[in-house]
N, C-alpha and C. Protein backbone atom coordinates (compact mmCIF):
# COMPACT_ATOMS: atom_id res chain seq x y z
N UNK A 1 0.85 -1.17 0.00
CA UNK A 1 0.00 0.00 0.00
C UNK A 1 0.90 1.24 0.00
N UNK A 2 0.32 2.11 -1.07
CA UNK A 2 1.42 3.34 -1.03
C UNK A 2 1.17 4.20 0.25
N UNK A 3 2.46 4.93 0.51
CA UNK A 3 2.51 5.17 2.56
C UNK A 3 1.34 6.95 2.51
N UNK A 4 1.09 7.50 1.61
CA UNK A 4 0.53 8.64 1.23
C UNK A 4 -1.00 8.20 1.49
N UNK A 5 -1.63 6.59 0.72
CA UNK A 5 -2.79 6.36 0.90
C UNK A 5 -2.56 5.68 2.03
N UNK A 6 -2.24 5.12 2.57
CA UNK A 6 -2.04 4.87 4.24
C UNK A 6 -2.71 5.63 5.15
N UNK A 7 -1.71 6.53 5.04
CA UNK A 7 -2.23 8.27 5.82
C UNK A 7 -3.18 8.69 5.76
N UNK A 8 -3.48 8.58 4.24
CA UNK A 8 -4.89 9.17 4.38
C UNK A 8 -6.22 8.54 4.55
N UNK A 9 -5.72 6.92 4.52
CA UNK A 9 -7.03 5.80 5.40
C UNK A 9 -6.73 6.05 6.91
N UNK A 10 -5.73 6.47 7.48
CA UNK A 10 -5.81 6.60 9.00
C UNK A 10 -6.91 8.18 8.93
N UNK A 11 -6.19 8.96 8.30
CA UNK A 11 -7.21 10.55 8.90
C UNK A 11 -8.06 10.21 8.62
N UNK A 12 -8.90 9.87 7.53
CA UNK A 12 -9.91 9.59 7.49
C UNK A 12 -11.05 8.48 8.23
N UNK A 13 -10.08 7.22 9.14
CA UNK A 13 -10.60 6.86 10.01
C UNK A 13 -10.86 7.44 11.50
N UNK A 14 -10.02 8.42 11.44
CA UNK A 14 -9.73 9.64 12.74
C UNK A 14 -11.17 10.63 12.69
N UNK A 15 -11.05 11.08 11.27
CA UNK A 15 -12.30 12.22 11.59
C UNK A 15 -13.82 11.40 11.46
N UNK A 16 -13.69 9.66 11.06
CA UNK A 16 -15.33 9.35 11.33
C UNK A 16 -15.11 8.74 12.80
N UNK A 17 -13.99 8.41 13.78
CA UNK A 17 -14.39 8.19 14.86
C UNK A 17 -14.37 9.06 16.03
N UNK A 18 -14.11 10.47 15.28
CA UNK A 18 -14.50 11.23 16.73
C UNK A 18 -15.23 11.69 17.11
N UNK A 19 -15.60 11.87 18.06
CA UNK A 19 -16.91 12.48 18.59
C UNK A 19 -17.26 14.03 18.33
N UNK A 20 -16.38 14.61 18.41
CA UNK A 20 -16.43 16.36 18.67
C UNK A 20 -15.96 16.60 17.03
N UNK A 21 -16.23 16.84 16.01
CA UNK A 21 -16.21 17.37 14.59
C UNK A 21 -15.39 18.73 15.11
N UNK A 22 -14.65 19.54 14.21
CA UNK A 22 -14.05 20.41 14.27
C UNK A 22 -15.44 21.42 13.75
N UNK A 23 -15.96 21.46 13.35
CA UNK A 23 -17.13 22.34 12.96
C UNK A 23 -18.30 22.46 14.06
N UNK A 24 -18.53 21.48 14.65
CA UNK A 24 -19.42 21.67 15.95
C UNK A 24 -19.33 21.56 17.06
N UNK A 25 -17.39 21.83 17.51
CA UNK A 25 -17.16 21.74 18.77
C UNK A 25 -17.82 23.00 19.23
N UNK A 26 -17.94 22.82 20.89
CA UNK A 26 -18.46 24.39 21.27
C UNK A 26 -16.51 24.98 21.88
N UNK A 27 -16.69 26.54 22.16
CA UNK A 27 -15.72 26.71 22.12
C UNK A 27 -15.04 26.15 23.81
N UNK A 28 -13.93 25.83 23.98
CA UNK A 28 -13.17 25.23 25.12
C UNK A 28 -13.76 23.53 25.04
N UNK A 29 -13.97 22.99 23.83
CA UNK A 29 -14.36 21.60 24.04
C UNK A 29 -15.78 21.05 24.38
N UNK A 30 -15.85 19.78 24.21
CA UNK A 30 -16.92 19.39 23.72
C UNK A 30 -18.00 19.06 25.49
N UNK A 31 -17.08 19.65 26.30
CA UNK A 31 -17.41 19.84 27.89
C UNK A 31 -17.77 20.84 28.06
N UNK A 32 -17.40 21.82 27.51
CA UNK A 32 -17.30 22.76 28.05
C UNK A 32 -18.73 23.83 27.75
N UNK A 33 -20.12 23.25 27.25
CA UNK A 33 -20.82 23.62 27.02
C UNK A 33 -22.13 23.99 28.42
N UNK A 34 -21.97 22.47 28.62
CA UNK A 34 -23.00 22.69 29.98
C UNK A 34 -22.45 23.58 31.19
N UNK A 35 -21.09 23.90 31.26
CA UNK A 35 -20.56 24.72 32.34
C UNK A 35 -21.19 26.22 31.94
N UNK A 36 -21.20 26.50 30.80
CA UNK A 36 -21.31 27.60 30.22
C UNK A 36 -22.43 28.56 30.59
N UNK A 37 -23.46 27.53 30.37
CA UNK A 37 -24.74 27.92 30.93
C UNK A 37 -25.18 28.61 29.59
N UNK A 38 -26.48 29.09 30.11
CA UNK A 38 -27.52 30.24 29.00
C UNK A 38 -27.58 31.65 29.60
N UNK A 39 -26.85 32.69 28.95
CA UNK A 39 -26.91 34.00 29.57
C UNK A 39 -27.94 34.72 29.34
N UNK A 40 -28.30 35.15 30.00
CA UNK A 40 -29.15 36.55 31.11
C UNK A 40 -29.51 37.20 29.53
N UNK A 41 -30.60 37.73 28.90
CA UNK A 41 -31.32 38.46 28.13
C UNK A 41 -30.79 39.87 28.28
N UNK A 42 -30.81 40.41 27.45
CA UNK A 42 -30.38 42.29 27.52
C UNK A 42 -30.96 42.72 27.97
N UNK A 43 -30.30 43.82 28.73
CA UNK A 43 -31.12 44.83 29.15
C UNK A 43 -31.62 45.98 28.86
N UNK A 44 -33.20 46.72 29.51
CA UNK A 44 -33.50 47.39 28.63
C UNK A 44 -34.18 48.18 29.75
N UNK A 45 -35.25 49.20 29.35
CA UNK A 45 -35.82 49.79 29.93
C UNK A 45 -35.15 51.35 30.66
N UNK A 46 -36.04 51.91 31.27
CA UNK A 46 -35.29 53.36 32.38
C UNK A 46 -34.11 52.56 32.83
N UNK A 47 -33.07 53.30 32.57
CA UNK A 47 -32.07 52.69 33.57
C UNK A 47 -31.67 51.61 33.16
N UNK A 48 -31.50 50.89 32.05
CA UNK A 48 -31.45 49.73 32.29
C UNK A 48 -31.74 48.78 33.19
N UNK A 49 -33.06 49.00 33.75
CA UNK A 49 -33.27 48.07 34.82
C UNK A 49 -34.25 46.53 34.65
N UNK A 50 -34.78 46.61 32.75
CA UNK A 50 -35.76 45.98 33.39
C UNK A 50 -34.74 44.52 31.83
N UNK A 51 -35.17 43.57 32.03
CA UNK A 51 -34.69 42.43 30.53
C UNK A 51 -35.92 42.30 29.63
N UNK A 52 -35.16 41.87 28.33
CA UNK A 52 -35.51 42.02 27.41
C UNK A 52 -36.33 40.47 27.53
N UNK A 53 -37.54 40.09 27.22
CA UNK A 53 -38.70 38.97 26.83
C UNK A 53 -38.89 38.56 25.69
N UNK A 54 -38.75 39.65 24.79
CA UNK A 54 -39.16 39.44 23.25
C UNK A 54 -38.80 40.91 22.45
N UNK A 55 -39.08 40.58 21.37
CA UNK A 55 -38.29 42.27 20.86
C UNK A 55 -39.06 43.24 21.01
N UNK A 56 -40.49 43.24 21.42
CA UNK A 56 -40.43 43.98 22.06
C UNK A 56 -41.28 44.16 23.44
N UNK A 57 -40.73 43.51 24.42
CA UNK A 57 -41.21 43.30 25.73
C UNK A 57 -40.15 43.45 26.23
N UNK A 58 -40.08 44.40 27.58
CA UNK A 58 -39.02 44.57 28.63
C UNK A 58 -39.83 44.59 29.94
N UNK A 59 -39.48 43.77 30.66
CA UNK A 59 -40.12 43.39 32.49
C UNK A 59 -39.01 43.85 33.61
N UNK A 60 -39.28 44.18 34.36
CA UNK A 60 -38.48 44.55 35.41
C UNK A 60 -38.45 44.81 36.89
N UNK A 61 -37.59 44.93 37.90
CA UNK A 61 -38.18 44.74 38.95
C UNK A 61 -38.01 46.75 39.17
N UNK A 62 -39.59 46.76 40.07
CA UNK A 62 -39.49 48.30 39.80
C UNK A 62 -40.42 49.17 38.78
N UNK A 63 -40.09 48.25 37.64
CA UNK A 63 -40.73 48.75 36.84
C UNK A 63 -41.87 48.03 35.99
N UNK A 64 -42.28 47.27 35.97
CA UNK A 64 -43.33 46.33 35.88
C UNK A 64 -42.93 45.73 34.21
N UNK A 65 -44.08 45.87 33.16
CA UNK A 65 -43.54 45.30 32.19
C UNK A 65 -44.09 46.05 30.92
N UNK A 66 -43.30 46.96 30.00
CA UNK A 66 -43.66 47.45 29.16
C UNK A 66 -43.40 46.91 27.44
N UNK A 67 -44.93 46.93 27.01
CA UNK A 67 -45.29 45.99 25.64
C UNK A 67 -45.35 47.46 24.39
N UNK A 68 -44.09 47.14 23.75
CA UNK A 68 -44.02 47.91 22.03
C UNK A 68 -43.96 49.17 22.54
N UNK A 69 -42.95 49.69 23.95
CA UNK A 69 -42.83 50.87 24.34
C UNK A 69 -41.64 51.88 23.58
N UNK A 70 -41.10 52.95 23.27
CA UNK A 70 -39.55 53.09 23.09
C UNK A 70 -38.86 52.10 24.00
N UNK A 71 -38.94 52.15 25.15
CA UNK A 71 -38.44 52.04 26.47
C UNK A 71 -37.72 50.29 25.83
N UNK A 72 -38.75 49.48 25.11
CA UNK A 72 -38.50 48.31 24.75
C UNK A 72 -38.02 47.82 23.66
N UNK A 73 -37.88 49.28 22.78
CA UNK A 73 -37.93 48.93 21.03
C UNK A 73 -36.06 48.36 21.15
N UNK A 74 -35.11 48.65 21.83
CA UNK A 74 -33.86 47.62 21.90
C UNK A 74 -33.77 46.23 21.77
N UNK A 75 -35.20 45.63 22.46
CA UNK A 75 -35.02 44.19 22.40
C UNK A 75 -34.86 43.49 21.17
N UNK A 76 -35.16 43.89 20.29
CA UNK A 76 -34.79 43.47 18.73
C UNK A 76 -33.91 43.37 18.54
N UNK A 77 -32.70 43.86 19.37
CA UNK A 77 -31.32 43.70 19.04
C UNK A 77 -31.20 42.19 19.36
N UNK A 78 -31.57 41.75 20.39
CA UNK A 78 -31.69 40.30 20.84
C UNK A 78 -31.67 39.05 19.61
N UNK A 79 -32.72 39.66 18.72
CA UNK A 79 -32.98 38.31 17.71
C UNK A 79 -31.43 38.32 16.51
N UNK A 80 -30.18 39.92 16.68
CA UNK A 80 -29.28 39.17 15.99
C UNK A 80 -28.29 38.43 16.86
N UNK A 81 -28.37 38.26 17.91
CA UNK A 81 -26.97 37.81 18.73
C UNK A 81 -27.26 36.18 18.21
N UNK A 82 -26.13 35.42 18.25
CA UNK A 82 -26.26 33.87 17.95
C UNK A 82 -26.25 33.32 19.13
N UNK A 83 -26.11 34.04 20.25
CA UNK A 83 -25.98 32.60 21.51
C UNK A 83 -27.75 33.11 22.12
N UNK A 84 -28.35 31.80 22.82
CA UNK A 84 -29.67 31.47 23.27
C UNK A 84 -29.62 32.61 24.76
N UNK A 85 -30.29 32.98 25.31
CA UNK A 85 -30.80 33.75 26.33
C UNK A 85 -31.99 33.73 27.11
N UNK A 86 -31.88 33.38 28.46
CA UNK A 86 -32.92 33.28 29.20
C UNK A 86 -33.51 34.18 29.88
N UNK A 87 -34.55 34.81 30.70
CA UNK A 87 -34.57 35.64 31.17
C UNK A 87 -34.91 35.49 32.50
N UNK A 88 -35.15 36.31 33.69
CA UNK A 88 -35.27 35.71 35.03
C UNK A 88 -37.37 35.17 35.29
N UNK A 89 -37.36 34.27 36.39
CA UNK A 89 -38.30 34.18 36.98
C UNK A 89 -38.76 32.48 36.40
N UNK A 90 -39.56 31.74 36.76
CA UNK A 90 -39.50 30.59 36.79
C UNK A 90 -40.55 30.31 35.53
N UNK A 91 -40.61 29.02 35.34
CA UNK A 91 -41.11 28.57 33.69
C UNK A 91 -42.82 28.42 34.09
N UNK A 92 -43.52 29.44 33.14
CA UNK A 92 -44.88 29.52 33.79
C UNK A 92 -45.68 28.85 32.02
N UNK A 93 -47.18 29.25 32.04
CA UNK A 93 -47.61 28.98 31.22
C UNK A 93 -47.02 28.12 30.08
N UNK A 94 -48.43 27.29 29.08
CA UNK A 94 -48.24 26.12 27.88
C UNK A 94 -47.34 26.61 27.10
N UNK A 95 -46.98 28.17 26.49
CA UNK A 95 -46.38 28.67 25.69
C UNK A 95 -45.07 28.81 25.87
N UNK A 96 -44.22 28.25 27.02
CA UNK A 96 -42.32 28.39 27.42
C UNK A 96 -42.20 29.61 27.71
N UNK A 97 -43.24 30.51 28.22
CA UNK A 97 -43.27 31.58 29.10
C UNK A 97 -42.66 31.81 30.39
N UNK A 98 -42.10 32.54 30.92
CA UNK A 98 -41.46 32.83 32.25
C UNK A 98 -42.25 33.96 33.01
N UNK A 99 -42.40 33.88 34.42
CA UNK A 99 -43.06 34.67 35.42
C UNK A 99 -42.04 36.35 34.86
N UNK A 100 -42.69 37.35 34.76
CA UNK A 100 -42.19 38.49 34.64
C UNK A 100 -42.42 39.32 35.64
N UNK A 101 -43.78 39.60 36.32
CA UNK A 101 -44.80 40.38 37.31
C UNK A 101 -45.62 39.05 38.25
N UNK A 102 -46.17 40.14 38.77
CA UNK A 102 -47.31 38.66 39.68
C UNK A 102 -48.42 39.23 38.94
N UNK A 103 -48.74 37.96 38.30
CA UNK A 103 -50.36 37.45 37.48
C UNK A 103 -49.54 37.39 36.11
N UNK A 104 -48.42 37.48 35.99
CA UNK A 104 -47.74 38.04 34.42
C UNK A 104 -46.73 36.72 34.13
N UNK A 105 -47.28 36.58 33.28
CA UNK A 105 -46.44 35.49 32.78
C UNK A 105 -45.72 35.39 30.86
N UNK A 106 -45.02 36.08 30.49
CA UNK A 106 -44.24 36.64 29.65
C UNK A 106 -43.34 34.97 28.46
N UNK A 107 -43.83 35.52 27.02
CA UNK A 107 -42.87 34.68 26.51
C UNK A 107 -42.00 35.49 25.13
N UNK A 108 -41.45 35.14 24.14
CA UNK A 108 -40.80 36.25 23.63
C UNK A 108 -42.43 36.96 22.57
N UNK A 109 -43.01 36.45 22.53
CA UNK A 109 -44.31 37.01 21.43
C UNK A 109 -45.51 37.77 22.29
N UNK A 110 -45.10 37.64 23.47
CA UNK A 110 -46.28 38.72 24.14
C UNK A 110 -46.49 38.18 25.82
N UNK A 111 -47.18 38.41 26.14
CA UNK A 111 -47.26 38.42 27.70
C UNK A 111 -49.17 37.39 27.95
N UNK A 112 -49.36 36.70 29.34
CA UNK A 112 -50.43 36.11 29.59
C UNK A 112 -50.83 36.28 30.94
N UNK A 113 -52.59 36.70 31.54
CA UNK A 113 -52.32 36.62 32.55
C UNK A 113 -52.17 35.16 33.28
N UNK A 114 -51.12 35.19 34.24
CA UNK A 114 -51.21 33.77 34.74
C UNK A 114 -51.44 33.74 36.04
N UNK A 115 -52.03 33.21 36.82
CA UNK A 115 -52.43 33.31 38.58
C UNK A 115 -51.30 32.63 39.52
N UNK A 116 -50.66 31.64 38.30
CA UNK A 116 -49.37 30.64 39.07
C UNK A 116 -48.25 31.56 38.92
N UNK A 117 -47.90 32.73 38.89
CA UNK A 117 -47.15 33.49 38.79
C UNK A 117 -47.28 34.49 40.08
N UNK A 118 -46.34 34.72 41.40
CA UNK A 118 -47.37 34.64 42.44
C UNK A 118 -46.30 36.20 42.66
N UNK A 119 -46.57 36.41 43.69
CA UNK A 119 -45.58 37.63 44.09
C UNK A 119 -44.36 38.04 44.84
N UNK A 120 -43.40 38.01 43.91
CA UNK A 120 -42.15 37.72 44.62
C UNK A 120 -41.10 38.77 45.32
N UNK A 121 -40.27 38.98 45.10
CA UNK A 121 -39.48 39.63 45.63
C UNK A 121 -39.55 41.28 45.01
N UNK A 122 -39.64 41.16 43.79
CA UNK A 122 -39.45 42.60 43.24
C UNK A 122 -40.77 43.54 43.55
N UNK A 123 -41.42 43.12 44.67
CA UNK A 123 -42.63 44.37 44.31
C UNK A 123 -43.62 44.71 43.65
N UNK A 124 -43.95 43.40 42.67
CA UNK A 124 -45.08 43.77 41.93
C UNK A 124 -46.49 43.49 42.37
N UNK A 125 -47.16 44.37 42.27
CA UNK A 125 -48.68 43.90 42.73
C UNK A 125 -49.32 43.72 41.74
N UNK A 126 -50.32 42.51 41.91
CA UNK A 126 -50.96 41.62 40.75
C UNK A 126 -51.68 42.99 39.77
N UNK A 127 -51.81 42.17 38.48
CA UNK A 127 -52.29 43.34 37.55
C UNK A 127 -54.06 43.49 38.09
N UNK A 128 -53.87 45.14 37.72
CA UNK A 128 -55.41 45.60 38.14
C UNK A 128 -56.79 45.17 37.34
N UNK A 129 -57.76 44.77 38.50
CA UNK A 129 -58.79 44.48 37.97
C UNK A 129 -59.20 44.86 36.38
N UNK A 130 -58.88 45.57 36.21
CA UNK A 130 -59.58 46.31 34.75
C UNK A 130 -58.67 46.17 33.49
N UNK A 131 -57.33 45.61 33.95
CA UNK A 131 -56.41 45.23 32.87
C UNK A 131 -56.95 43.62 32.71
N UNK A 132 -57.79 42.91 33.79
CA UNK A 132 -57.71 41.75 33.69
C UNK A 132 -59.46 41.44 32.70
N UNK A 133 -60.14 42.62 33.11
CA UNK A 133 -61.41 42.54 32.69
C UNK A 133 -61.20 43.24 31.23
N UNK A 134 -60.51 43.64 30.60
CA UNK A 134 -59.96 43.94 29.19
C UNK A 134 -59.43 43.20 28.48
N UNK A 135 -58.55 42.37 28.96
CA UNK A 135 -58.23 41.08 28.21
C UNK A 135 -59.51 40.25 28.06
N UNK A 136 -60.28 40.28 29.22
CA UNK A 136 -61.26 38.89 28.75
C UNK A 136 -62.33 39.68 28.09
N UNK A 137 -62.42 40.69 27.96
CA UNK A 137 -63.43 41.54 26.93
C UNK A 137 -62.92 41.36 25.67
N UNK A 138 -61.44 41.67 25.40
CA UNK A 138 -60.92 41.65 24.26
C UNK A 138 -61.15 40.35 23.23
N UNK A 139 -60.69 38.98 24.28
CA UNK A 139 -60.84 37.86 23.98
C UNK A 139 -62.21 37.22 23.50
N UNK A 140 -63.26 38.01 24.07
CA UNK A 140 -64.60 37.51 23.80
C UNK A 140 -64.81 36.59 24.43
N UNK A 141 -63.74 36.38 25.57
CA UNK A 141 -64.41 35.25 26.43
C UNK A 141 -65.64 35.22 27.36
N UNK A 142 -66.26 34.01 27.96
CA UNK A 142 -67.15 33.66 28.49
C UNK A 142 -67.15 35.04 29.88
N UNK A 143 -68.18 35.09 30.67
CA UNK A 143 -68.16 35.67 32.08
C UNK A 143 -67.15 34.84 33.52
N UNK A 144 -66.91 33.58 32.96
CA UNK A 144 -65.84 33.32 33.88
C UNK A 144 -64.83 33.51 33.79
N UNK A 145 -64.47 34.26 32.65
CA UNK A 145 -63.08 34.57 32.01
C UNK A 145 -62.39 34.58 33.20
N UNK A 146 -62.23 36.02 34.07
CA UNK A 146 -61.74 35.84 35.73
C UNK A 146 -61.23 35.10 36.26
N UNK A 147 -62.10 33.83 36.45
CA UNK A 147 -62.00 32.94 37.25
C UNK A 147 -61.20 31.98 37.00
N UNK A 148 -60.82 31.85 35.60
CA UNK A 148 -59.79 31.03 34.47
C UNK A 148 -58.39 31.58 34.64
N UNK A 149 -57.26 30.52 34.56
CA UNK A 149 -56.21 30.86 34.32
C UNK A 149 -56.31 31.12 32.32
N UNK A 150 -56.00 32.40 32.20
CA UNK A 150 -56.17 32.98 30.48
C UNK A 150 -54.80 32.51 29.90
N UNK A 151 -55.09 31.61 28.50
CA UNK A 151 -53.83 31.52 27.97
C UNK A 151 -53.68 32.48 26.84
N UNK A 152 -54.21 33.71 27.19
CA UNK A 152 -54.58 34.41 25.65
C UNK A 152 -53.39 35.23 25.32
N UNK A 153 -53.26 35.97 24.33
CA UNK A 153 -51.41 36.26 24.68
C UNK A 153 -52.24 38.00 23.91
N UNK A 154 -50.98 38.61 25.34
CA UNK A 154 -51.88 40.20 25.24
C UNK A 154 -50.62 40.95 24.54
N UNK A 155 -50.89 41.57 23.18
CA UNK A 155 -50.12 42.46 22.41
C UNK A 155 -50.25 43.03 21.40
N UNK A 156 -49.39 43.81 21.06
CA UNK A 156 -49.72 44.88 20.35
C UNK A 156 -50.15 43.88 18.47
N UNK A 157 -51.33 44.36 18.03
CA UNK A 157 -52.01 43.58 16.95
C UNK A 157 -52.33 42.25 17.20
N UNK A 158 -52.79 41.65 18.90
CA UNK A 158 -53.82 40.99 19.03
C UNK A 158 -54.95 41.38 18.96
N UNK A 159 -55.83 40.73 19.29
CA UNK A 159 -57.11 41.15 19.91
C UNK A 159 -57.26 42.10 20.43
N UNK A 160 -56.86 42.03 21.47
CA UNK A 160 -56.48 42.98 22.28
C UNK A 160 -56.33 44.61 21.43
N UNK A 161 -55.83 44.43 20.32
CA UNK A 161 -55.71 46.23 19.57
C UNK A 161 -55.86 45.95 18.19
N UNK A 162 -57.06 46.02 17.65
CA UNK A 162 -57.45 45.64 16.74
C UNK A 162 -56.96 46.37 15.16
N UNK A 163 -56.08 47.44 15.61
CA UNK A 163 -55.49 48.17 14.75
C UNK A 163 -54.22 47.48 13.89
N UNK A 164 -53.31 47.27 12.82
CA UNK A 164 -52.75 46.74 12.54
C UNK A 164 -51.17 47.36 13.65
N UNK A 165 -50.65 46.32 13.85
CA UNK A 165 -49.23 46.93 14.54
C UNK A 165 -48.25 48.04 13.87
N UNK A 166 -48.16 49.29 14.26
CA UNK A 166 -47.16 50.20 13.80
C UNK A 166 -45.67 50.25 13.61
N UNK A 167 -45.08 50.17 12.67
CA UNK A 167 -43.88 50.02 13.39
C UNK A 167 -43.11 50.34 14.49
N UNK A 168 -42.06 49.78 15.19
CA UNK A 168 -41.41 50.06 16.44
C UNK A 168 -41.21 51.17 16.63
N UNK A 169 -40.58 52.07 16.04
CA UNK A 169 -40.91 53.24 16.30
C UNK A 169 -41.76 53.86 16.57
N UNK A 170 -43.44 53.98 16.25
CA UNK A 170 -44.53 54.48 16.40
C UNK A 170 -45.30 53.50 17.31
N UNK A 171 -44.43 52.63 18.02
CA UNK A 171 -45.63 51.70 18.65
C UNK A 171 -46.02 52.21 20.23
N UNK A 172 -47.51 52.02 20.16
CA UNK A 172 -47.76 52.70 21.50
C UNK A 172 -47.36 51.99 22.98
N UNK A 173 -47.07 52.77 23.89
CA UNK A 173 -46.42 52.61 25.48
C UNK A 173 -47.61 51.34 25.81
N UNK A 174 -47.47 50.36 26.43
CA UNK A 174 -48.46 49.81 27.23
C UNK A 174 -47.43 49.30 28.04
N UNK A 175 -48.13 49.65 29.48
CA UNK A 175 -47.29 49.08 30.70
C UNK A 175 -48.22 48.43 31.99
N UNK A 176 -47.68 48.14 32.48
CA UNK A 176 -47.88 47.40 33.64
C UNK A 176 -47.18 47.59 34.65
N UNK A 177 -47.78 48.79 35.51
CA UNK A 177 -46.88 49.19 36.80
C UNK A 177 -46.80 48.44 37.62
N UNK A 178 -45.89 48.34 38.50
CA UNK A 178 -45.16 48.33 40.08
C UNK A 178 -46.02 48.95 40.78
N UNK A 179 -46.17 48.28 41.88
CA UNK A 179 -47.13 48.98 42.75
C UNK A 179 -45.91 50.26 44.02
């Protein structure tokens, strides 16, 4: 066997038995991924105080959670970064939503009220009666709407605003204060 094709039946038995491909190692090795973790969502809002949910949802402690505000129109920067991002508060609602507020349960396409979303540390007091009786007006739901955990998702060119969505720039403030 010539010693050139030799060589090149060994590399070529080298790159189908390894595990880690040079194209889909992560960087520091093929370990070194789960150490890494999933980083923290951008920040956005007054102050930078509150993270980014979706491009354009920013929640915060302090500041409750503002939908297609200026305050939020940054989060779009989010959808060019290539690495994944989580944001804080625990995994609520069917949709891979996370607790944002108490009754608020947030995913990157809009926000839900949720009741398993309870009141934690940052100060928020559950959303007001009349934000909750607007969604289920909006929705056309039944009179127990209330009484239901709502999976309805509240944002700008749902139901909820029957107008077509403006662009980010022109999109109107909706918030959800901090008590």
């Amino acid at each position: 066997m010539h010693p050139s094709l030799l060589s090149l039946c060994a590399l070529g038995f080298l790159a189908l038995s390894s595990a880690c491909y040079i194209q889909n190692c992560p960087r520091g090795g093929k370990r070194a991924l789960p150490e890494a973790g999933i980083r923290q969502c951008m920040s956005c809002g007054p102050g930078e105080r509150g993270r980014c949910f979706g491009p354009s949802i920013c929640c915060g402690e302090g500041l409750g959670c503002l939908l297609g505000s200026p305050e939020s129109a940054q989060c779009v920067e989010e959808n060019y970064l290539l690495t994944p991002c989580q944001t804080g508060g625990r995994p609520c609602g069917s949709e891979g939503g996370r607790c944002a507020a108490s009754g608020l349960c947030c995913n990157s396409e809009g926000c839900v009220v949720d009741s398993d979303c309870p009141r934690g540390d940052g100060g928020y007091r559950p959303i007001p009666r009349l934000c909750q009786e607007l969604a289920c007006r909006a929705a056309a739901a039944s009179p127990t709407c209330r009484q239901q955990r709502t999976e309805r998702i509240l944002k700008p060119g749902s139901a909820a605003d029957t107008t077509p969505p403006p662009p980010a720039s022109q999109m109107r403030h909706h918030s959800l204060l901090p008590a």
